[in-house]
C-alpha atoms as a PDB file:
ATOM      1  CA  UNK A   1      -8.650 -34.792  -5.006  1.00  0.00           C
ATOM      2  CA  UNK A   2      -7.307 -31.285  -5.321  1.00  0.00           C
ATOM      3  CA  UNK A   3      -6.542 -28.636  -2.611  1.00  0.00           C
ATOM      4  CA  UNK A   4      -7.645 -25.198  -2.855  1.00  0.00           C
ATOM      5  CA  UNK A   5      -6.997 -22.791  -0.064  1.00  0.00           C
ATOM      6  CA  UNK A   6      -9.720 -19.826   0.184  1.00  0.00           C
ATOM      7  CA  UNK A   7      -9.231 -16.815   1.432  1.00  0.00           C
ATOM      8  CA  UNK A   8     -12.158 -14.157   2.567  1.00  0.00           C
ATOM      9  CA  UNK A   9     -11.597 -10.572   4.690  1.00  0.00           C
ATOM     10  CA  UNK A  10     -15.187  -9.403   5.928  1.00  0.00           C
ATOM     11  CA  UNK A  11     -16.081  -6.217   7.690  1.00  0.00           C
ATOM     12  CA  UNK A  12     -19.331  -6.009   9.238  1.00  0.00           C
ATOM     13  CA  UNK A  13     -20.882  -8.255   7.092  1.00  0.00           C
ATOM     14  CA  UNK A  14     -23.749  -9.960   9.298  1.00  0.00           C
ATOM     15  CA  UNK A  15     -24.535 -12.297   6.389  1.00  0.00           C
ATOM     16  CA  UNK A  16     -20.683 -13.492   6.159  1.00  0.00           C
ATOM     17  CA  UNK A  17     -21.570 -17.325   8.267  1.00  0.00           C
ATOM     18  CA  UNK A  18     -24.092 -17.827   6.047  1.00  0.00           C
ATOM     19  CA  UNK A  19     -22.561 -16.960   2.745  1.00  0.00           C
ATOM     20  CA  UNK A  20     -19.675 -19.354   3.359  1.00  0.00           C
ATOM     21  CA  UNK A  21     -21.886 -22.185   4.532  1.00  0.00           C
ATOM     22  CA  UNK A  22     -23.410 -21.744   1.159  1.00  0.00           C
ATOM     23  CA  UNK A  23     -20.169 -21.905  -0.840  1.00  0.00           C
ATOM     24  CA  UNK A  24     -19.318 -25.130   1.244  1.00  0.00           C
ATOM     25  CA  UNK A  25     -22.110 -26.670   0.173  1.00  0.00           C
ATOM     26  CA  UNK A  26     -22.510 -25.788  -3.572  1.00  0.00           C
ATOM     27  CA  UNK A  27     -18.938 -27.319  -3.428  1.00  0.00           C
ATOM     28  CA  UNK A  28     -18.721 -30.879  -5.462  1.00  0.00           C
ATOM     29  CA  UNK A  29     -17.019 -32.994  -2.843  1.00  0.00           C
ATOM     30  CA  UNK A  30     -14.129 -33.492  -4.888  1.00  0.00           C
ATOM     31  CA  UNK A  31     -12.097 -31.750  -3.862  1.00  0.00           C
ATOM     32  CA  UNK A  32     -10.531 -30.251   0.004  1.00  0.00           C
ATOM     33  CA  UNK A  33     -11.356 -26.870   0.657  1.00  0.00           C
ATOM     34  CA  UNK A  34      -9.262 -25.210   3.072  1.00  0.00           C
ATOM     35  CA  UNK A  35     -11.020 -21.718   3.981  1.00  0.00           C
ATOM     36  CA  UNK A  36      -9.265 -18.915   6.093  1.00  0.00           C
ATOM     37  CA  UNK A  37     -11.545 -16.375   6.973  1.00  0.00           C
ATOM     38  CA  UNK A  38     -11.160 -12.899   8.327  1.00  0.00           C
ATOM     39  CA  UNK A  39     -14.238 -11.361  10.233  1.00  0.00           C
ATOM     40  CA  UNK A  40     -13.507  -8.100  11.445  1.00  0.00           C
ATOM     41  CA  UNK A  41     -16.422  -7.079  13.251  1.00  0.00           C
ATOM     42  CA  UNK A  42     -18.013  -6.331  16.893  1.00  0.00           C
ATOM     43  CA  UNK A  43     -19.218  -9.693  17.387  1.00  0.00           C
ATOM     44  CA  UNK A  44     -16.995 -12.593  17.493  1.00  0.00           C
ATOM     45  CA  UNK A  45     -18.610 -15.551  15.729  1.00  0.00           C
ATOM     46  CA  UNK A  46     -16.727 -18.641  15.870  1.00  0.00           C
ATOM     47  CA  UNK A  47     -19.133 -20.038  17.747  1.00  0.00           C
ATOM     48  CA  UNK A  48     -21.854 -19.915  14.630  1.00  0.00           C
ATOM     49  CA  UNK A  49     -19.788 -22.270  12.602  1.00  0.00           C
ATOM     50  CA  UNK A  50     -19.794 -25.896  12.423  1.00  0.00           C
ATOM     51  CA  UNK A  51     -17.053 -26.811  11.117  1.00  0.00           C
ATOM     52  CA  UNK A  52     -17.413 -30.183  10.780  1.00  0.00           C
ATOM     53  CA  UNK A  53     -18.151 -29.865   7.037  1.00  0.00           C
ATOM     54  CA  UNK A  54     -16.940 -32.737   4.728  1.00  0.00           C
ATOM     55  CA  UNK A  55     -14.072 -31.700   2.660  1.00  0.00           C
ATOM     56  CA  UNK A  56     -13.601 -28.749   3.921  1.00  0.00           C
ATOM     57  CA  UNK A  57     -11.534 -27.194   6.371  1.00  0.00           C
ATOM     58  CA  UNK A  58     -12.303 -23.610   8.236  1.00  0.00           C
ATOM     59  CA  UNK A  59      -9.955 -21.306  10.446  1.00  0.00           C
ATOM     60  CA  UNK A  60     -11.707 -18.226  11.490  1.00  0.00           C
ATOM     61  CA  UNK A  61      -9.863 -14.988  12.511  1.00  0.00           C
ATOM     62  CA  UNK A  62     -11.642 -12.669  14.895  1.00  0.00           C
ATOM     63  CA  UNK A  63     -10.504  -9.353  14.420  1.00  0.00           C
ATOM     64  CA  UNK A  64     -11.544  -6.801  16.505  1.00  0.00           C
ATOM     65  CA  UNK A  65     -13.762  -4.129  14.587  1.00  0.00           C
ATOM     66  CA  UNK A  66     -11.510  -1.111  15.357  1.00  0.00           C
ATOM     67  CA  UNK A  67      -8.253  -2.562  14.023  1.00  0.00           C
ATOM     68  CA  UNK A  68      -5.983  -0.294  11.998  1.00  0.00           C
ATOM     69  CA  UNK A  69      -4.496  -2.709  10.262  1.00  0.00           C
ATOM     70  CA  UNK A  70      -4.703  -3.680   6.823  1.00  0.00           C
ATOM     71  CA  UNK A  71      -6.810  -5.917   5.315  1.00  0.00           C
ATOM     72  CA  UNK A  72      -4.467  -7.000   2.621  1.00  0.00           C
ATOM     73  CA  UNK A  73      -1.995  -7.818   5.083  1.00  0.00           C
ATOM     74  CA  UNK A  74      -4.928 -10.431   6.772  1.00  0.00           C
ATOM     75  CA  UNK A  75      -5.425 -11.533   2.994  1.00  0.00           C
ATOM     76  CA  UNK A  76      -1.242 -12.211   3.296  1.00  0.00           C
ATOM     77  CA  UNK A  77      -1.451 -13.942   6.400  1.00  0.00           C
ATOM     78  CA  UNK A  78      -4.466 -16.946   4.637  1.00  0.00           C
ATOM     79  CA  UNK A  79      -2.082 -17.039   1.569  1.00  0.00           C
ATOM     80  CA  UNK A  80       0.651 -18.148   4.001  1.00  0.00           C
ATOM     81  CA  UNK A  81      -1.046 -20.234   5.887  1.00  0.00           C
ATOM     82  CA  UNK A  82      -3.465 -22.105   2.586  1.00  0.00           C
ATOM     83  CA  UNK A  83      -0.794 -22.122   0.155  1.00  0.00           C
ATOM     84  CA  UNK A  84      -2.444 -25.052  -1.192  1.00  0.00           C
ATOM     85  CA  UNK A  85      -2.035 -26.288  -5.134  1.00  0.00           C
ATOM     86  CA  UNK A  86      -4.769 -23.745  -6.192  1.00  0.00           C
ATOM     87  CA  UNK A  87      -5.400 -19.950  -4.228  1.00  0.00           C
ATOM     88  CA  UNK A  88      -8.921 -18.620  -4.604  1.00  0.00           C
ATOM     89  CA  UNK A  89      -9.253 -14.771  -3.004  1.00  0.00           C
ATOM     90  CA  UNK A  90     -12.805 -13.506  -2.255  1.00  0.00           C
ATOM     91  CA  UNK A  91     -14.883 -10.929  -1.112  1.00  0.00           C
ATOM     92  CA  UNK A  92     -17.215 -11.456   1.553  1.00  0.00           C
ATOM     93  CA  UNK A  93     -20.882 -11.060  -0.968  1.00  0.00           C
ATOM     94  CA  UNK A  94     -19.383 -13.510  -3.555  1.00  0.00           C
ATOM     95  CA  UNK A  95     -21.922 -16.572  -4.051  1.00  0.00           C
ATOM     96  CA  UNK A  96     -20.637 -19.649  -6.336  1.00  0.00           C
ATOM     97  CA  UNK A  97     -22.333 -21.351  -8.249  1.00  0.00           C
ATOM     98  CA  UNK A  98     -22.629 -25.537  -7.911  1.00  0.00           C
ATOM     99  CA  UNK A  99     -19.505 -27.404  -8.426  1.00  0.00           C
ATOM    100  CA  UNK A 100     -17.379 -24.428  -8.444  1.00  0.00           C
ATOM    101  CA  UNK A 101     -14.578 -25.991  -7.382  1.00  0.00           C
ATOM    102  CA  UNK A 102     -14.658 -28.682 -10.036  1.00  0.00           C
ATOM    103  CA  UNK A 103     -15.505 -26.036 -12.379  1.00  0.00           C
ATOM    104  CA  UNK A 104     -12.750 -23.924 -11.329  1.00  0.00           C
ATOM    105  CA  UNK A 105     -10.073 -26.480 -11.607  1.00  0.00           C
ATOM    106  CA  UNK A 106     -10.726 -27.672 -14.744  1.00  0.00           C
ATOM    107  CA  UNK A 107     -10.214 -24.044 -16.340  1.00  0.00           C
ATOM    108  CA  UNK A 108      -7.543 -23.265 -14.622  1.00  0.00           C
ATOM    109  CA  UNK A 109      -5.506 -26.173 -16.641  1.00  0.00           C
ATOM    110  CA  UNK A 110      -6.984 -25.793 -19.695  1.00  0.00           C
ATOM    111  CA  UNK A 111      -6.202 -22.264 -19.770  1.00  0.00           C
ATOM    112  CA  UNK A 112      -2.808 -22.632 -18.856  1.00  0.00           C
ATOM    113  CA  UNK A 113      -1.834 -25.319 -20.488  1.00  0.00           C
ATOM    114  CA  UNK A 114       0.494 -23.522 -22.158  1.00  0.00           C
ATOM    115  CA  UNK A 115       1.401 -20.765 -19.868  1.00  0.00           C
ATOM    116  CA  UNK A 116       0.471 -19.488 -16.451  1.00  0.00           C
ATOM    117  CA  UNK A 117      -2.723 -17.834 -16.149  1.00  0.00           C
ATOM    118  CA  UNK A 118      -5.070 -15.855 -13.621  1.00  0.00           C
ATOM    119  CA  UNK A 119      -8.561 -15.993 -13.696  1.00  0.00           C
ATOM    120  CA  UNK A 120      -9.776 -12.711 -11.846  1.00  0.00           C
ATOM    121  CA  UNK A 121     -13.704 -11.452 -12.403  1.00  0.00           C
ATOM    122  CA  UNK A 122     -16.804 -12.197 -14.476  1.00  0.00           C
ATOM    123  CA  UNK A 123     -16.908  -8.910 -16.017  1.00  0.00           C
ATOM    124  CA  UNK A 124     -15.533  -6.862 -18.690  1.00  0.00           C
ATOM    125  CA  UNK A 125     -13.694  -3.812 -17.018  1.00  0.00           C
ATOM    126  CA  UNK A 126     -13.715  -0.766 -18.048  1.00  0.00           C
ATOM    127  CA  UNK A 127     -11.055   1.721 -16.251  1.00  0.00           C
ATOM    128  CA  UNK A 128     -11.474   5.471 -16.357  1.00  0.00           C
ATOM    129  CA  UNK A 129     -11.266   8.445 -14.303  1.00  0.00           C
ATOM    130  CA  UNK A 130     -13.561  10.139 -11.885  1.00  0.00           C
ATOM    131  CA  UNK A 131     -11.058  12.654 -10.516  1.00  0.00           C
ATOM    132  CA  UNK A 132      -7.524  13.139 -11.162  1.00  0.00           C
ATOM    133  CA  UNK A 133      -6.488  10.933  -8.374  1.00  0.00           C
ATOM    134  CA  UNK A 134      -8.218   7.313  -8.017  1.00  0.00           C
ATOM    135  CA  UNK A 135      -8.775   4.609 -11.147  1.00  0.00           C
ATOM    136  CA  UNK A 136     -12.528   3.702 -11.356  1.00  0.00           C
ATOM    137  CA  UNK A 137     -14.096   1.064 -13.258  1.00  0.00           C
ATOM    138  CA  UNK A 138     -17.305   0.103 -15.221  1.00  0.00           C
ATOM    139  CA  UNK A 139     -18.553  -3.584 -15.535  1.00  0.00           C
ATOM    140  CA  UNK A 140     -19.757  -5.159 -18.484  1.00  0.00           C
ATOM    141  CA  UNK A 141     -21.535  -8.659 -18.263  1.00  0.00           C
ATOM    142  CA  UNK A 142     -19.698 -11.148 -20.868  1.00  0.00           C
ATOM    143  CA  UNK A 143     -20.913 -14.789 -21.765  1.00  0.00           C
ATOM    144  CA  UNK A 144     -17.562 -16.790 -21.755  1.00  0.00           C
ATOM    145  CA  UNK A 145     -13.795 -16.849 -20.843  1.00  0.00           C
ATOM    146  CA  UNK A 146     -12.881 -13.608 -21.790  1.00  0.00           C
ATOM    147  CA  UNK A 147      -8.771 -12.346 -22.089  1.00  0.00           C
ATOM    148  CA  UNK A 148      -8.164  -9.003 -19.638  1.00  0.00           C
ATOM    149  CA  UNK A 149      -5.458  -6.876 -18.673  1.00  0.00           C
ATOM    150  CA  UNK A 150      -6.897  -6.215 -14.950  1.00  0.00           C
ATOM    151  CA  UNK A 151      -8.061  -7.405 -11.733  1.00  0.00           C
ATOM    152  CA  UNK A 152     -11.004  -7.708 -10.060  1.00  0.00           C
ATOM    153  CA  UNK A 153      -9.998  -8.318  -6.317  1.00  0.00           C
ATOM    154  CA  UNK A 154     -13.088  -9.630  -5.011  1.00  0.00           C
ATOM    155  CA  UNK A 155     -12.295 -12.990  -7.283  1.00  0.00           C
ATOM    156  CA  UNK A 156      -9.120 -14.341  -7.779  1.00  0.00           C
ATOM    157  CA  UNK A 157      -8.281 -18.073  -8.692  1.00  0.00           C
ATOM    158  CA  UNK A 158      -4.750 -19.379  -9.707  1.00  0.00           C
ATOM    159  CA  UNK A 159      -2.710 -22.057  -9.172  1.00  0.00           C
ATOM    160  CA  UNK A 160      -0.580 -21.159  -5.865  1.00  0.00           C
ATOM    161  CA  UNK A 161       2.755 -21.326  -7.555  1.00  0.00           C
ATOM    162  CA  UNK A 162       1.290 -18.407  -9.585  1.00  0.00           C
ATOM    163  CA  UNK A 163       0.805 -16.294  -7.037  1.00  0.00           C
ATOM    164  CA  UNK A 164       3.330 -15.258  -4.329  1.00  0.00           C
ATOM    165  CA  UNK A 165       1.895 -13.397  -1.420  1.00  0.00           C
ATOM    166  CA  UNK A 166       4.242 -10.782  -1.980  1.00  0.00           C
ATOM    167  CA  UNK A 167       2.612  -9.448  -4.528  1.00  0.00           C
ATOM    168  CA  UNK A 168      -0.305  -8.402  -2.339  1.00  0.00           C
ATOM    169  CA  UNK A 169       0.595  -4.775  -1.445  1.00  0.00           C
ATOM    170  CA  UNK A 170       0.173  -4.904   2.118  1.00  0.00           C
ATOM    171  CA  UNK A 171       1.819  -1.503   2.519  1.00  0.00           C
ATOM    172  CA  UNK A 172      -2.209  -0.456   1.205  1.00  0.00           C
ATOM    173  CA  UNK A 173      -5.315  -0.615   2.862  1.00  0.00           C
ATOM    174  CA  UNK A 174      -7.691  -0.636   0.060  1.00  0.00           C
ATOM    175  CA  UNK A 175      -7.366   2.056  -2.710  1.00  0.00           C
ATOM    176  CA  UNK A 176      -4.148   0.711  -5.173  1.00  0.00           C
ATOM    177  CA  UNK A 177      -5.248  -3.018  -4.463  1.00  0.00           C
ATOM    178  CA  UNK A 178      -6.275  -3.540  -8.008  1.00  0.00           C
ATOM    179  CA  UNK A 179      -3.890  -1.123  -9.844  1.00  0.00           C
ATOM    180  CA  UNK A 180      -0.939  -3.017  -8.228  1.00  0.00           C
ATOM    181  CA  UNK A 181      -1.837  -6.795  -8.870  1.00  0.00           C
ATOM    182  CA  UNK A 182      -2.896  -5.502 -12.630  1.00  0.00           C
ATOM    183  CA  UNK A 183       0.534  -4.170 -13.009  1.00  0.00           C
ATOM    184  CA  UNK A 184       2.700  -7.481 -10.888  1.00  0.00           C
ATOM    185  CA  UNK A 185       0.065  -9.133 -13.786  1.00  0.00           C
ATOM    186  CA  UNK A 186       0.775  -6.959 -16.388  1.00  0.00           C
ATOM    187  CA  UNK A 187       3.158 -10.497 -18.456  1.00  0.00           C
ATOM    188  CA  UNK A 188       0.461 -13.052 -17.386  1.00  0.00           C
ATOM    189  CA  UNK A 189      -2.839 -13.875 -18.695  1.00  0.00           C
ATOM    190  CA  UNK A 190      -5.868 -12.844 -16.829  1.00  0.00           C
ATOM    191  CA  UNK A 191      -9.729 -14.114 -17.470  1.00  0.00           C
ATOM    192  CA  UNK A 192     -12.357 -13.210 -16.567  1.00  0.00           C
ATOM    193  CA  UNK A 193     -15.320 -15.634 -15.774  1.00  0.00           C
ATOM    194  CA  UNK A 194     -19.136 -15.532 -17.178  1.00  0.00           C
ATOM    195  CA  UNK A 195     -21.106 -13.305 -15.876  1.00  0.00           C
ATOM    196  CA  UNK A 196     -23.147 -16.083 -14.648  1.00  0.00           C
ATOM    197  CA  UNK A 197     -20.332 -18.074 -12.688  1.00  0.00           C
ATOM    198  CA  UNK A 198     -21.053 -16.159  -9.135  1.00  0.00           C
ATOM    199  CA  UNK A 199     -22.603 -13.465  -7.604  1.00  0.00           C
ATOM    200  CA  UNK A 200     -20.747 -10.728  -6.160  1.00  0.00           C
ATOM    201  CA  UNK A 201     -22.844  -8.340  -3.301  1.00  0.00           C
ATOM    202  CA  UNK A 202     -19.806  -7.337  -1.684  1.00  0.00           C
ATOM    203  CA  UNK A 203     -19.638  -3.943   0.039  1.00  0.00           C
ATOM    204  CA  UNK A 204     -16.910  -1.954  -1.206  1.00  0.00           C
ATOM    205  CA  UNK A 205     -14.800  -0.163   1.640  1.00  0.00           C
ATOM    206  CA  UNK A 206     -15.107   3.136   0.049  1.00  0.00           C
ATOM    207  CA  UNK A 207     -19.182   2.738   0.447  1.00  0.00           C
ATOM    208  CA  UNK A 208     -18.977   1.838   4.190  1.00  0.00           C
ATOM    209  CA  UNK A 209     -19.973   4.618   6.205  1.00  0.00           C
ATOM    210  CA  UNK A 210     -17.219   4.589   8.932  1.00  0.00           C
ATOM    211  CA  UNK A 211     -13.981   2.877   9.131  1.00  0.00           C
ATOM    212  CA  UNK A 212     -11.342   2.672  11.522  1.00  0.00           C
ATOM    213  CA  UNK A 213      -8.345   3.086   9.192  1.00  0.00           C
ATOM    214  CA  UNK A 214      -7.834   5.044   5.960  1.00  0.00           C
ATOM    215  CA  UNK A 215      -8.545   3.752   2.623  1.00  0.00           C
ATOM    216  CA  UNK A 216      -5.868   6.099   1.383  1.00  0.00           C
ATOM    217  CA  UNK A 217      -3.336   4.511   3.666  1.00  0.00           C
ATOM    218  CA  UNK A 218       0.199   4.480   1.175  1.00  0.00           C
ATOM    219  CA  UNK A 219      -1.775   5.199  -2.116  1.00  0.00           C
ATOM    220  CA  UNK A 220       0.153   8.353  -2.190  1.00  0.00           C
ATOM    221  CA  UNK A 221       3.569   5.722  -2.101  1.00  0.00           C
ATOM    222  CA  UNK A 222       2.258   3.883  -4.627  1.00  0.00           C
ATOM    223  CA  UNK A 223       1.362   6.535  -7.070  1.00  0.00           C
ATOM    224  CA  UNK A 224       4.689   7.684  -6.457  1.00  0.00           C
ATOM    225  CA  UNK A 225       6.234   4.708  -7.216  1.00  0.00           C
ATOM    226  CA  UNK A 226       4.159   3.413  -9.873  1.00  0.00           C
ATOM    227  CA  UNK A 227       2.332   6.226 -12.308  1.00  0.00           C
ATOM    228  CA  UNK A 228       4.220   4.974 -15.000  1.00  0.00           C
ATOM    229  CA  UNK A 229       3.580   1.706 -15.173  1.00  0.00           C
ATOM    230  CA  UNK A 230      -0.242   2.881 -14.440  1.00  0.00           C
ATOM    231  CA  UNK A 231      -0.336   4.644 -17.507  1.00  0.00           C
ATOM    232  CA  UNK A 232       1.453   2.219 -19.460  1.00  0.00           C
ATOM    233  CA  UNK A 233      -1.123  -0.683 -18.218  1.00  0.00           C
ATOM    234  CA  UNK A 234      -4.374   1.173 -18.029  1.00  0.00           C
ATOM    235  CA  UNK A 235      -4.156   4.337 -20.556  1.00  0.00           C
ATOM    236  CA  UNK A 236      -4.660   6.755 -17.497  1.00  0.00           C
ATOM    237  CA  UNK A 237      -2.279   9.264 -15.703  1.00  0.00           C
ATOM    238  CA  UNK A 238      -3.187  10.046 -12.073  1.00  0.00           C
ATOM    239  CA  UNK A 239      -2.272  12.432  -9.412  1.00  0.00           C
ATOM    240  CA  UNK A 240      -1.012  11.785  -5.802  1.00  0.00           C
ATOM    241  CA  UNK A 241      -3.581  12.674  -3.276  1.00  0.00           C
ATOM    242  CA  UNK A 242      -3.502  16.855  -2.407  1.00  0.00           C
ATOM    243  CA  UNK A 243      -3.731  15.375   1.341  1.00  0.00           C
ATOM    244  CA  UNK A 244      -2.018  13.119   4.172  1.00  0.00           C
ATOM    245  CA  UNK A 245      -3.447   9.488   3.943  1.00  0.00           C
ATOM    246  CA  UNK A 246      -1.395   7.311   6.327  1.00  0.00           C
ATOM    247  CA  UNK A 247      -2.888   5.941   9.531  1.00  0.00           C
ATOM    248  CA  UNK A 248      -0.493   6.213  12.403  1.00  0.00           C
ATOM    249  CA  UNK A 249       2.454   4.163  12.642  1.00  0.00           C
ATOM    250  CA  UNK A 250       1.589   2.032  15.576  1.00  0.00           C
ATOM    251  CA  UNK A 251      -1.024  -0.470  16.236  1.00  0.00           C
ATOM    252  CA  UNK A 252      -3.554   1.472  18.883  1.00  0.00           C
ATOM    253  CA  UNK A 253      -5.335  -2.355  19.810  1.00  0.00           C
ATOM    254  CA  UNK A 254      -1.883  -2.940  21.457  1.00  0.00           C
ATOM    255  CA  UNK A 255      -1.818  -0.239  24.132  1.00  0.00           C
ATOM    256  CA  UNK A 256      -2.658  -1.039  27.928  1.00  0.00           C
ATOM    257  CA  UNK A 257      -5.526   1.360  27.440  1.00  0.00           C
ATOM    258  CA  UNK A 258      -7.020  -0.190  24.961  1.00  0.00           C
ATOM    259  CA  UNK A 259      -6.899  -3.605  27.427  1.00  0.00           C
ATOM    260  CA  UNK A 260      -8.155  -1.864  30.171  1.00  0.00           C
ATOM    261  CA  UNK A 261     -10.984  -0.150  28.170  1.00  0.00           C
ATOM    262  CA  UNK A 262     -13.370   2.076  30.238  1.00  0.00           C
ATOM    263  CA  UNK A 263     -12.523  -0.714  33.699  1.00  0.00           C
ATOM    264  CA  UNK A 264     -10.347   2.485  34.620  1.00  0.00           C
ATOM    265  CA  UNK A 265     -13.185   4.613  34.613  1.00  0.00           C
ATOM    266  CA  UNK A 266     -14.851   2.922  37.707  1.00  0.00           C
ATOM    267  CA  UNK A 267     -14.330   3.225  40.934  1.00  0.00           C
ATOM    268  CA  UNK A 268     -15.360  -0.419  43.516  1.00  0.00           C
ATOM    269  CA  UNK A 269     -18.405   0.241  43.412  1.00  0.00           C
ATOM    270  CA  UNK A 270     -18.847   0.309  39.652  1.00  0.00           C
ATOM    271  CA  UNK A 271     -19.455   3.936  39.753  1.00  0.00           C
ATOM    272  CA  UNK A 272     -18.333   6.007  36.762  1.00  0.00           C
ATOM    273  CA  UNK A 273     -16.190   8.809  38.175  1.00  0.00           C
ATOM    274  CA  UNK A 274     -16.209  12.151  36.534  1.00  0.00           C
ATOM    275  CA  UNK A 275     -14.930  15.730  36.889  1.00  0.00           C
ATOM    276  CA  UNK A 276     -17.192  18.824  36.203  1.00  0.00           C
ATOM    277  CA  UNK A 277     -14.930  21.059  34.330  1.00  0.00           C
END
């Protein structure tokens, strides 16, 4: 039996329980799953799983659905905590097929048999520019293992020793993810799955119609840092942002107001006071 850690970050996603009980059980038994996942929502639902499922594992984070802080850095966190002998990273729509696991093993040594691979996707991608500032990407459905240069962050599978948590940027809070594992990449091998191996329904960030932190939270850094390499590695050269991005420095879910919530807004008798102005 093999050990695979899995890591998932979900935001909102009211389908998440469900999805993972079905990746559980498409799972062939031969292997222990160990799954970490991050549910960043209203609601906390640790009550809706079972875990009691055999061969696999689950820790659930609750994370309340305000927090500023990073998702890459929760992605950090599972890595540390799951660094089993093979690391799968997904996002929170991504359905696998039966026997995944067994599936995924065995390609993993065959394709780096000679080397040390990544197996990231199950599309061709296609990277271009929108507007001068942010990389976007068109998917084209392939039929086999197919050789990339980039990532596709919503599936990544490696063997742990191949993949450091460090070299998730958790200085970013979504925009830059893929740039900046496609360029710590850039030397190793990276394929990308069948179309057919999962499906993928996850939400992107930049689609979801409020968030509590920025999106653009140290792209401007990285663009700083790294428009070279982005337009030795994907063709493309790419402004900074004509505008601040950062969140603010400090964690607001850590203040005594944020305990106390709107308790310090009644009075004994549970009355809301208020001043006319």
């Amino acid at each position: 039996m093999k050990d695979i850690g899995v890591v998932l970050y979900s935001f909102q996603n009211k389908d998440l329980i469900s999805i993972v009980e079905e990746n559980i059980k498409n799972a062939s038994g031969l292997n222990n799953l160990f799954f970490y996942i991050i549910d960043q929502n209203n609601i906390d639902r640790k009550k809706s799983l079972k875990f009691n499922y055999p061969n696999a594992k689950v820790y659930y984070k609750y994370v309340k659905w305000d927090s500023i802080k990073s998702p890459i850095l929760h992605k950090q966190e599972g890595y540390r905590l799951f660094k089993k002998e093979y690391f799968l990273l997904i996002g929170d729509g991504v359905s696998l097929n039966k026997n995944w696991d067994e599936d995924l093993v065995q390609k993993i040594e065959l394709l780096s048999l000679n080397e040390d691979c990544i197996i990231s996707g199950n599309h061709r991608l296609v990277p271009y520019l929108e507007n001068p500032f942010i990389v976007s990407y068109k998917k084209e459905p392939i039929s086999e293992d197919t050789l990339t240069k980039y990532i596709d962050k919503d599936f990544i599978f490696t063997k742990s020793k191949s993949f450091l948590y460090n070299k998730l940027p958790g200085y970013l809070k979504y925009h830059g993810e893929r740039e900046h594992l496609a360029i710590y990449f850039n030397f190793t091998k990276i394929f990308a799955l069948p179309t057919t191996f999962f499906k993928n329904k996850t939400i992107e960030l930049d689609k979801v119609e409020y968030l509590p932190f920025s999106i653009y939270h140290g792209y401007n850094e990285f663009v700083s840092k790294w428009s070279s390499s982005i337009k030795q590695v994907f063709g493309l050269e790419i402004s900074s942002l004509p505008f601040s991005t950062n969140d603010v420095l400090y964690d607001p879910s850590g203040s005594l107001t944020d305990k106390v919530g709107g308790e310090r807004y009644l009075n004994f008798k549970g009355v809301i006071n208020w001043t006319a102005w």
